[in-house]
C-alpha atoms as a PDB file:
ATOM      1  CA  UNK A   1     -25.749  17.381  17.590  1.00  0.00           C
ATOM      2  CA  UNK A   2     -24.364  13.953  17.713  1.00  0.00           C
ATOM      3  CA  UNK A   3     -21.218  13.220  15.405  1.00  0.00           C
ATOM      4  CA  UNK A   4     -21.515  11.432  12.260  1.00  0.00           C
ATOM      5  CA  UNK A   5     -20.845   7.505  12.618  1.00  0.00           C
ATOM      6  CA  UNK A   6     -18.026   8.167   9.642  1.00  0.00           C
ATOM      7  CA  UNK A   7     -16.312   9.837  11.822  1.00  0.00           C
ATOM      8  CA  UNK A   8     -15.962   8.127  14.377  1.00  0.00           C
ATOM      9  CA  UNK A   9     -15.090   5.238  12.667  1.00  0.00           C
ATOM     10  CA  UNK A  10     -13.227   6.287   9.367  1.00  0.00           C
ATOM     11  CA  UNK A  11     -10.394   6.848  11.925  1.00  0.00           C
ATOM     12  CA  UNK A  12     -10.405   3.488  13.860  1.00  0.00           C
ATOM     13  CA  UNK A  13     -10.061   1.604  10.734  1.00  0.00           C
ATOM     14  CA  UNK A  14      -6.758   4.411  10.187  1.00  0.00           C
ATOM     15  CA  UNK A  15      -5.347   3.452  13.406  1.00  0.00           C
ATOM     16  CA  UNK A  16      -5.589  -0.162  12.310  1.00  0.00           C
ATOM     17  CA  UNK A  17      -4.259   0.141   8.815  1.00  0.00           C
ATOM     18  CA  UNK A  18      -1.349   2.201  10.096  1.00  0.00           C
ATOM     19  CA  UNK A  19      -0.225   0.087  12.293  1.00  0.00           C
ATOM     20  CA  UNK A  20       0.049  -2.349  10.166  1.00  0.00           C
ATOM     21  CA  UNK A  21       1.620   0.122   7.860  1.00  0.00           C
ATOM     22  CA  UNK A  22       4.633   0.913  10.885  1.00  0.00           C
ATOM     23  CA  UNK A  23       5.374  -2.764  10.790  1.00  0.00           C
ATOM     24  CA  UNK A  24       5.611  -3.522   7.117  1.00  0.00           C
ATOM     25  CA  UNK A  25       5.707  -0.057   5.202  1.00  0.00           C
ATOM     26  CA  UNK A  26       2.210  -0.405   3.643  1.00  0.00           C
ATOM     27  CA  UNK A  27      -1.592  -2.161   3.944  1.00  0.00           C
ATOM     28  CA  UNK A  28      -2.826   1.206   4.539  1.00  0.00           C
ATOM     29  CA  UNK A  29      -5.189   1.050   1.143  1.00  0.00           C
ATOM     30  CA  UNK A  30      -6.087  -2.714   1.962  1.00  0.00           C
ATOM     31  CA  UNK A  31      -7.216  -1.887   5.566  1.00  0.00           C
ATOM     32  CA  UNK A  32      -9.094   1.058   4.890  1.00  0.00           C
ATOM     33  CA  UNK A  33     -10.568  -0.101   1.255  1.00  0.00           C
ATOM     34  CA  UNK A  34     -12.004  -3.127   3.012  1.00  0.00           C
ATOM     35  CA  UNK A  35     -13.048  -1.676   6.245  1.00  0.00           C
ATOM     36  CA  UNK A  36     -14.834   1.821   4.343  1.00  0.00           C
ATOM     37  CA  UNK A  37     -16.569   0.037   2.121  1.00  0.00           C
ATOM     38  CA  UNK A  38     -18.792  -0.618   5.235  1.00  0.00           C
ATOM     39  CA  UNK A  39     -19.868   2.158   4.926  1.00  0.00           C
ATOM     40  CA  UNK A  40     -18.851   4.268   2.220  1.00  0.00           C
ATOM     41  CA  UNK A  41     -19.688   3.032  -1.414  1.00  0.00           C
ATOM     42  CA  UNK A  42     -16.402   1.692  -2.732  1.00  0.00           C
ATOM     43  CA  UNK A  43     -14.989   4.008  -5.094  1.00  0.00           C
ATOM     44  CA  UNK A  44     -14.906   6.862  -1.825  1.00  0.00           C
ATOM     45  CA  UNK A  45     -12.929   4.332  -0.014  1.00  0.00           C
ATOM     46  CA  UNK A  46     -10.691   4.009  -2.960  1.00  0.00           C
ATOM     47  CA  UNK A  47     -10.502   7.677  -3.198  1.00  0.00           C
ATOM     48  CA  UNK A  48     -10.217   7.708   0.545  1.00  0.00           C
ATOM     49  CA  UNK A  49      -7.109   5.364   0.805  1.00  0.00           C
ATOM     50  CA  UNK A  50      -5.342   7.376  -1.810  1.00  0.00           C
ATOM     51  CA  UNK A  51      -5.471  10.819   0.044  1.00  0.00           C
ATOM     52  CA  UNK A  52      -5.144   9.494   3.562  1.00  0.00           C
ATOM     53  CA  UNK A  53      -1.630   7.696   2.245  1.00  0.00           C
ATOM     54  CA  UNK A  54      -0.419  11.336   1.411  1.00  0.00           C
ATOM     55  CA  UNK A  55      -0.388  12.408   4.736  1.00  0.00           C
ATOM     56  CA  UNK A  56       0.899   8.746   6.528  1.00  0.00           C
ATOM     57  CA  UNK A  57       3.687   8.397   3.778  1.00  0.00           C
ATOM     58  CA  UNK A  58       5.323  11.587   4.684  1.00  0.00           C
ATOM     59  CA  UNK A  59       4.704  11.055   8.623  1.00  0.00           C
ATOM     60  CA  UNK A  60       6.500   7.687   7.554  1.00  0.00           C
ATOM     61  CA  UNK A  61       9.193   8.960   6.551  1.00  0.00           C
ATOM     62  CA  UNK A  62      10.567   9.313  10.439  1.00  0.00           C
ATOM     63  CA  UNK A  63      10.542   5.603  11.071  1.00  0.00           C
ATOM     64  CA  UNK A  64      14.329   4.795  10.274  1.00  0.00           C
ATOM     65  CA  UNK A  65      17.350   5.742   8.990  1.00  0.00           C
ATOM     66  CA  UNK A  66      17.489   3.301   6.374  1.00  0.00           C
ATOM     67  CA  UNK A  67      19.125   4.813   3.340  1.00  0.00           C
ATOM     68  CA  UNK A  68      18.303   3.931  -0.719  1.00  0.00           C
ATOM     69  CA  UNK A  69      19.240   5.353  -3.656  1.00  0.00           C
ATOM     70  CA  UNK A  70      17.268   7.406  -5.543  1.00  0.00           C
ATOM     71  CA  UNK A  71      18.393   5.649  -9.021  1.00  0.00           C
ATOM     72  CA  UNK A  72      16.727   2.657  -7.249  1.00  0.00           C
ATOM     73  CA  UNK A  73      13.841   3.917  -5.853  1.00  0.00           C
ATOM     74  CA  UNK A  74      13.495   6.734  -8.039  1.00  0.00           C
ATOM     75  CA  UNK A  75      11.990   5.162 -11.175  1.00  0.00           C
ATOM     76  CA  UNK A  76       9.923   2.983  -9.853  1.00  0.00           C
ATOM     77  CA  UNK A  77       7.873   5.334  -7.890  1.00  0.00           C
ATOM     78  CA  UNK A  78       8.060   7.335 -11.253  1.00  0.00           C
ATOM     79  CA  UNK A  79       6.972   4.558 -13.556  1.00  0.00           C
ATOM     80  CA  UNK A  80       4.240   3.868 -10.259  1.00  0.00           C
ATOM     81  CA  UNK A  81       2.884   7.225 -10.684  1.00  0.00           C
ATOM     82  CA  UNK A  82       2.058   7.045 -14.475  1.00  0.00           C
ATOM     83  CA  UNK A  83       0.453   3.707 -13.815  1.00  0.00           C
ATOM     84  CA  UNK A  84      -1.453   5.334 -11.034  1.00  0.00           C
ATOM     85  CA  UNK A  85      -2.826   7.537 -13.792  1.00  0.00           C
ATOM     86  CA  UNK A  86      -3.662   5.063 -16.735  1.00  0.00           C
ATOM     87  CA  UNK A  87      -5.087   2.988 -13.858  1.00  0.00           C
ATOM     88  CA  UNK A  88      -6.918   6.320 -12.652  1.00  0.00           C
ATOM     89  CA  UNK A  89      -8.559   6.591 -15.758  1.00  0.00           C
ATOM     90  CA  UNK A  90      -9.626   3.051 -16.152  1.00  0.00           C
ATOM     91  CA  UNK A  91     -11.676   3.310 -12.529  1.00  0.00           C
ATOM     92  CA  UNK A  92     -14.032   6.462 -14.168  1.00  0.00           C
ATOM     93  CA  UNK A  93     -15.135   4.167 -16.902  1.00  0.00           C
ATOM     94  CA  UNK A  94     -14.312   0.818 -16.747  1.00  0.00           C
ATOM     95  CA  UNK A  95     -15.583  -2.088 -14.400  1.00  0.00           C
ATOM     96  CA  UNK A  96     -12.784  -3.955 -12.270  1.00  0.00           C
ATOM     97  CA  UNK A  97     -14.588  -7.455 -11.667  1.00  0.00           C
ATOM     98  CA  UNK A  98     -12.488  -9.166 -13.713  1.00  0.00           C
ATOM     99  CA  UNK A  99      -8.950  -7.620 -13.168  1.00  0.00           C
ATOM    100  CA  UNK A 100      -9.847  -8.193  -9.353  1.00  0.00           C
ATOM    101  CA  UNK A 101     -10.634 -11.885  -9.696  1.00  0.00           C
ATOM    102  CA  UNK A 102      -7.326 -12.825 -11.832  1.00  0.00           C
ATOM    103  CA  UNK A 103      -5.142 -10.323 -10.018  1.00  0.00           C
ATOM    104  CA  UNK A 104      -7.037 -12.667  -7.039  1.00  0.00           C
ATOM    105  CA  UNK A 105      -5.812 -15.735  -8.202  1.00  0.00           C
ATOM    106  CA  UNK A 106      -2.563 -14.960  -8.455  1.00  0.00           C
ATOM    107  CA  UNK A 107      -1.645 -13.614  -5.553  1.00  0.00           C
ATOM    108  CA  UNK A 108      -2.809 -16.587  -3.155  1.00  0.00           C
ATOM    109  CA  UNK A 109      -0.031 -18.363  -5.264  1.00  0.00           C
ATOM    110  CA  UNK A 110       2.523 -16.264  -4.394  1.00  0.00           C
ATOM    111  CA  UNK A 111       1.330 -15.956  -0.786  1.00  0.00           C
ATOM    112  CA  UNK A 112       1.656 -19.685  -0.030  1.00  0.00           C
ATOM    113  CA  UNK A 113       5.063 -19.288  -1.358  1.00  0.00           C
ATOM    114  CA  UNK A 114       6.135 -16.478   1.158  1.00  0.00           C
ATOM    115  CA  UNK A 115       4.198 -18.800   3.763  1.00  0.00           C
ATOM    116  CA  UNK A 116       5.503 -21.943   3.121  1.00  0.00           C
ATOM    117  CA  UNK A 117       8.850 -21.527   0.686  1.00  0.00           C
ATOM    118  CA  UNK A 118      12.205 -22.004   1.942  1.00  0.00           C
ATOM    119  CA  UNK A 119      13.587 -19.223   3.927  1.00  0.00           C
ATOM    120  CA  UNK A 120      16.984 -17.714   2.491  1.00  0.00           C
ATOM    121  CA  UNK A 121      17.412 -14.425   4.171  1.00  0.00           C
ATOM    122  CA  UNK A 122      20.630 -15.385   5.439  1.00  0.00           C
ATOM    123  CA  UNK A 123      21.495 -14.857   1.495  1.00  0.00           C
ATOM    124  CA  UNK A 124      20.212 -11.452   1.234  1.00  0.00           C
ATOM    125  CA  UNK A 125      22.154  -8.518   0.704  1.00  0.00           C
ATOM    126  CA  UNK A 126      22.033  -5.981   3.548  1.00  0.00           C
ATOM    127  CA  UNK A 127      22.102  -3.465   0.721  1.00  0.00           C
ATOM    128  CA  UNK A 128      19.744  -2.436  -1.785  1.00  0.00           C
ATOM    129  CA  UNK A 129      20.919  -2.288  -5.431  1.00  0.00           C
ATOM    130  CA  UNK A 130      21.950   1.102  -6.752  1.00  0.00           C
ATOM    131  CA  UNK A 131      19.946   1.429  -9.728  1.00  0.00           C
ATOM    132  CA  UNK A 132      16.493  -0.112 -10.566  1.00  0.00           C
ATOM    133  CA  UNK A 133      16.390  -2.824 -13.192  1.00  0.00           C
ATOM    134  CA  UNK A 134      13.791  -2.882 -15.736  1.00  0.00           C
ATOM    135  CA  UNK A 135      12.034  -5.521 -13.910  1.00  0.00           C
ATOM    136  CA  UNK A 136      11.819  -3.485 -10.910  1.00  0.00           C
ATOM    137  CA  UNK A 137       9.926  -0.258 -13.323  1.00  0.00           C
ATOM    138  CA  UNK A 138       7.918  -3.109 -14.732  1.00  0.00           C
ATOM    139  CA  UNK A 139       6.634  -4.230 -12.016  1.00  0.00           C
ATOM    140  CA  UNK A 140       6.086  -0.005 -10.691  1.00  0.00           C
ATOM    141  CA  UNK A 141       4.081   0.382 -13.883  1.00  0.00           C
ATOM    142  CA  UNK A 142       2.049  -2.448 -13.125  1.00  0.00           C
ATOM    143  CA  UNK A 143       1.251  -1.854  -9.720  1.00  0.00           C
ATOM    144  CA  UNK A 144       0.181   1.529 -10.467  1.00  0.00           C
ATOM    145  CA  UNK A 145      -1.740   0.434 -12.906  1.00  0.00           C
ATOM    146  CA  UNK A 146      -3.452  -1.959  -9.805  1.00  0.00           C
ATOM    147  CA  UNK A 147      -3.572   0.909  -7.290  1.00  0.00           C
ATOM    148  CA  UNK A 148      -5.366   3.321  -9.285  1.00  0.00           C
ATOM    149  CA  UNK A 149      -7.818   0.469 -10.952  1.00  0.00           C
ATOM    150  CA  UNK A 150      -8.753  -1.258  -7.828  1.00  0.00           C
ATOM    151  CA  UNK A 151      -6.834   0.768  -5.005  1.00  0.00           C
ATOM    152  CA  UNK A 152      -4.031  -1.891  -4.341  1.00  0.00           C
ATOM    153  CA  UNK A 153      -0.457  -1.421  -4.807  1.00  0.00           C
ATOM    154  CA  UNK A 154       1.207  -3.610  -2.031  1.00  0.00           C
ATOM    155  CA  UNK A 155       0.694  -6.930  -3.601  1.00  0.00           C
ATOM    156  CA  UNK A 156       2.788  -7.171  -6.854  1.00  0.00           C
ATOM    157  CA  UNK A 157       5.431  -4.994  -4.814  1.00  0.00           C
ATOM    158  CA  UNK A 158       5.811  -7.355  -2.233  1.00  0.00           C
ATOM    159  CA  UNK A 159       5.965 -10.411  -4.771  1.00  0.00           C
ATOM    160  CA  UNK A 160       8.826  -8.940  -6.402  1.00  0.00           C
ATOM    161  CA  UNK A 161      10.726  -6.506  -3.991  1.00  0.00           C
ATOM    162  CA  UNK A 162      10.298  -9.119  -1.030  1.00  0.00           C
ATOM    163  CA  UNK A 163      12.360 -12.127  -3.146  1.00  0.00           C
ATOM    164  CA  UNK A 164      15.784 -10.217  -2.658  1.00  0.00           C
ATOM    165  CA  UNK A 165      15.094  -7.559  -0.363  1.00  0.00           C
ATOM    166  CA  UNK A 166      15.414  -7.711   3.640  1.00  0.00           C
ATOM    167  CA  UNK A 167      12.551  -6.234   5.940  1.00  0.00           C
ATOM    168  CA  UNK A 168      14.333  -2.776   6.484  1.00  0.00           C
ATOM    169  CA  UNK A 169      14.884  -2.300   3.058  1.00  0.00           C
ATOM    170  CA  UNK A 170      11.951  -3.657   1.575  1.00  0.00           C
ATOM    171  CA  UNK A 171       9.435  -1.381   4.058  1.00  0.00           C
ATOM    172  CA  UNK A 172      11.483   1.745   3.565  1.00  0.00           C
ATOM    173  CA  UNK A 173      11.019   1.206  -0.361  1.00  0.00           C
ATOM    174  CA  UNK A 174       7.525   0.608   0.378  1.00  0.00           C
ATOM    175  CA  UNK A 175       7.133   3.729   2.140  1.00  0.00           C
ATOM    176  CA  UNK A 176       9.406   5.936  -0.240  1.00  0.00           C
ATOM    177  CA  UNK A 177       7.428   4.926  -3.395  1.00  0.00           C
ATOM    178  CA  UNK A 178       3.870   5.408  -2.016  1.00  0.00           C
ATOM    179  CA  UNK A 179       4.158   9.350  -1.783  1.00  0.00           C
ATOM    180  CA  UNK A 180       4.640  10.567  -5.166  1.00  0.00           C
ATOM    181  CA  UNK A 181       1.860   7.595  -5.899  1.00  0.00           C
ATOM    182  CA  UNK A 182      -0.902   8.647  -3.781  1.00  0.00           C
ATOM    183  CA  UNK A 183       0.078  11.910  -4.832  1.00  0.00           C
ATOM    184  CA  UNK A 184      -0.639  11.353  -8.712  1.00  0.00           C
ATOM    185  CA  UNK A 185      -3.871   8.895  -7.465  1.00  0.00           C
ATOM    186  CA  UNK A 186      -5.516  11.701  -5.523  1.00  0.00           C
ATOM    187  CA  UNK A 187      -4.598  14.441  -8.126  1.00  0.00           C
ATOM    188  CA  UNK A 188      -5.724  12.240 -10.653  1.00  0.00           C
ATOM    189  CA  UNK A 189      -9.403  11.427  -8.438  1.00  0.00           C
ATOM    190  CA  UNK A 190      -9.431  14.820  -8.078  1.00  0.00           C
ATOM    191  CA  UNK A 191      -9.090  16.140 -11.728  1.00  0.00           C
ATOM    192  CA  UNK A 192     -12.208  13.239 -12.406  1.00  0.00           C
ATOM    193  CA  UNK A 193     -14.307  14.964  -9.846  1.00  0.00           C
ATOM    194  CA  UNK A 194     -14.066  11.392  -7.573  1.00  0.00           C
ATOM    195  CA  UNK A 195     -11.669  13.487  -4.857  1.00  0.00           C
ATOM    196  CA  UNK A 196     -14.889  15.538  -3.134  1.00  0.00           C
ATOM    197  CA  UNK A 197     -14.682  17.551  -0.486  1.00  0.00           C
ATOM    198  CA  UNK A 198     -16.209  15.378   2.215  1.00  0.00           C
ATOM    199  CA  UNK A 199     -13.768  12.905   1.250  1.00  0.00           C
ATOM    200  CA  UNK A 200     -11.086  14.785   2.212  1.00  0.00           C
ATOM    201  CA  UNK A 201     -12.717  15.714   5.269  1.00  0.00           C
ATOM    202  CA  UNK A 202     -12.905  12.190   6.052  1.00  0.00           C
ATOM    203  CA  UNK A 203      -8.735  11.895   5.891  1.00  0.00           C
ATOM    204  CA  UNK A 204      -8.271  14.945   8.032  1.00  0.00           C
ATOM    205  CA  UNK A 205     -10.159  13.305  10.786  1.00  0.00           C
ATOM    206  CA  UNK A 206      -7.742  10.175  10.472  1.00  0.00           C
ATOM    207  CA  UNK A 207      -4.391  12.315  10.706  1.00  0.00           C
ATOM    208  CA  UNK A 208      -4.185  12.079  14.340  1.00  0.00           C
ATOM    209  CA  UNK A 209      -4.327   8.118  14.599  1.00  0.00           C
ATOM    210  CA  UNK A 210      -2.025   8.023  12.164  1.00  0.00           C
ATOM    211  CA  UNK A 211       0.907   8.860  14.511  1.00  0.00           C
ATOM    212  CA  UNK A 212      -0.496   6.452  16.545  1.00  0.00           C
ATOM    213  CA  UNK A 213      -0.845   3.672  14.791  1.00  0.00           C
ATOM    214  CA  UNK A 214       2.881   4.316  12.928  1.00  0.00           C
ATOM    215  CA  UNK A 215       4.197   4.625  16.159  1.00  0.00           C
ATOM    216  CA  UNK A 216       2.647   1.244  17.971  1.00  0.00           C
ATOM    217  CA  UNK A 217       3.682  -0.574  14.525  1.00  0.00           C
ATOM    218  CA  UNK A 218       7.376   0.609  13.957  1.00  0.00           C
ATOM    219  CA  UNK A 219       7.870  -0.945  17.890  1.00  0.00           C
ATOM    220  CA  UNK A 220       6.333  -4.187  16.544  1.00  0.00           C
ATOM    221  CA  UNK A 221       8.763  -4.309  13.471  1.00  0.00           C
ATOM    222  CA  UNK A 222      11.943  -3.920  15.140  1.00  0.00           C
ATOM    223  CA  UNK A 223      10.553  -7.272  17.493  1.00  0.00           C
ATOM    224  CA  UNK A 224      10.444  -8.947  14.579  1.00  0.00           C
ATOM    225  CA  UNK A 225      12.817 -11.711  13.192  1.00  0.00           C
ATOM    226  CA  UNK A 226      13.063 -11.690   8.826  1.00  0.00           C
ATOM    227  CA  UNK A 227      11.072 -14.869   8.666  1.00  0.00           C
ATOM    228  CA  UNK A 228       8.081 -13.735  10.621  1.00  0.00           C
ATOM    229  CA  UNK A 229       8.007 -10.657   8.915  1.00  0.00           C
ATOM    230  CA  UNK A 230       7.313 -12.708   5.673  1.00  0.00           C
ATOM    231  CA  UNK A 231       5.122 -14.848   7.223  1.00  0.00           C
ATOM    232  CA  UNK A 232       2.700 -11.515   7.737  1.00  0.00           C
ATOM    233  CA  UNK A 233       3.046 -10.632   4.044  1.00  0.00           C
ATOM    234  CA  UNK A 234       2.476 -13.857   3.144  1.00  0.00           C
ATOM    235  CA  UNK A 235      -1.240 -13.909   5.607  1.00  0.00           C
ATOM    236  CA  UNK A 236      -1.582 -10.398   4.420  1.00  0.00           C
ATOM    237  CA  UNK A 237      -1.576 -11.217   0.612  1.00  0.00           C
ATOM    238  CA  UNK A 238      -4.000 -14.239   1.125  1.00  0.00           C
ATOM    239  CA  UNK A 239      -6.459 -11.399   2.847  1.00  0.00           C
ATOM    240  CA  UNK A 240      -6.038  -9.098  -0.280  1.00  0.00           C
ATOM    241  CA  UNK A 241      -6.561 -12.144  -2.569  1.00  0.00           C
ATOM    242  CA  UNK A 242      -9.428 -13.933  -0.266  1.00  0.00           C
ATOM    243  CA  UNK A 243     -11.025 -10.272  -0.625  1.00  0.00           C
ATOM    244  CA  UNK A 244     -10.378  -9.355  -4.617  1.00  0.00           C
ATOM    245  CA  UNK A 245     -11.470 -13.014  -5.442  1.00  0.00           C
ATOM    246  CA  UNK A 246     -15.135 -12.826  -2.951  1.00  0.00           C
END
């Protein structure tokens, strides 16, 4: 009996979108949202990205050593995960044309800007700060809000977290704040009946390129200088934005 085409390529596109994901800290949901929809009908890829990112954000967690505090980190995945679930809600009844489109619009703005701004990461502080600011749970509430809508959370993070924070610290935020966020987005498909069980299925057969692709990406990141490392956030964001706009 020959093997489903899903399967075969459900985990390809997870290879790609976690290598990306070793060498910035997320684009796993961006990757696979655009690449399912293929062939899945879009809210399964939504659902799809949500669940796989349980499984790659704790396999993440053995990139680096890079340490944050939890009053930093801590609330804004919190405030992330009740956004998740507002946002959650909103994708069982309410269309997203028009959220995509704006949400569009401005992130090619800030995209040129990581592109083409001046570079000042010689000013950066090789720390994180201590506790989050209420900016920095704003801008969590939001983007859970985004992820569980439309199934994107890396944008606004990046357009905020990337102004003051260097690569290490700004990927290992990235990757500390997705887990209890995919967490509350898949219980929160699951308790609308969107989380099926051929949909997890799917994200099993992904787990083992997930090692892979974190592995081939975290050797790409340490290669990489600070100002090259924006310059692929700043191409990445035009992608999402090119994509939410289309």
């Amino acid at each position: 009996m020959p093997i489903p085409l899903e399967y075969i390529l459900i985990p390809l596109f997870g290879l790609i979108a976690f290598i990306l994901k070793g060498m910035t800290g997320t684009g796993t949901a961006t990757v696979i949202i655009a690449l399912c929809t293929l062939i899945l009908p879009p809210k399964d890829a939504i659902v799809l990205s949500a669940f796989i990112n349980i499984f790659g954000g704790f396999a993440s967690l053995r990139l680096d050593k890079t340490k944050l505090h939890l009053r930093y980190w801590g609330p804004v995945a919190l405030m992330m995960a009740i956004g998740v679930i507002i946002g959650g809600t909103a994708l069982k009844f309410i269309d997203a044309r028009l959220f995509e489109i704006i949400l569009g619009g401005v992130f090619i703005l800030i995209a040129l800007r990581f592109i083409f701004g001046k570079k000042n990461d010689a000013a950066k502080d090789e720390n994180a700060p201590e506790i989050a600011s209420l900016t920095d749970m704003g801008v969590g509430l939001f983007t859970g809000m985004s992820g569980g809508f439309i199934g994107l959370k890396a944008p606004p993070l990046i357009a905020h977290f990337g102004r003051y924070l260097n690569k290490a610290n700004l990927r290992r935020l990235l990757i500390l704040i997705f887990i209890p966020t995919a967490l509350s987005q898949s219980a929160t498909y699951y308790a609308y009946g969107l989380l099926t069980p051929q949909i997890m299925l799917y994200a099993l057969s992904t787990t083992p390129m997930i090692f892979i692709g974190l592995y081939i990406g975290n050797k790409a990141f340490h290669m990489m200088s600070e100002a090259l490392f924006k310059r692929i956030l700043g191409v990445f964001l035009i992608i999402v934005s090119v994509k939410l706009i289309l």
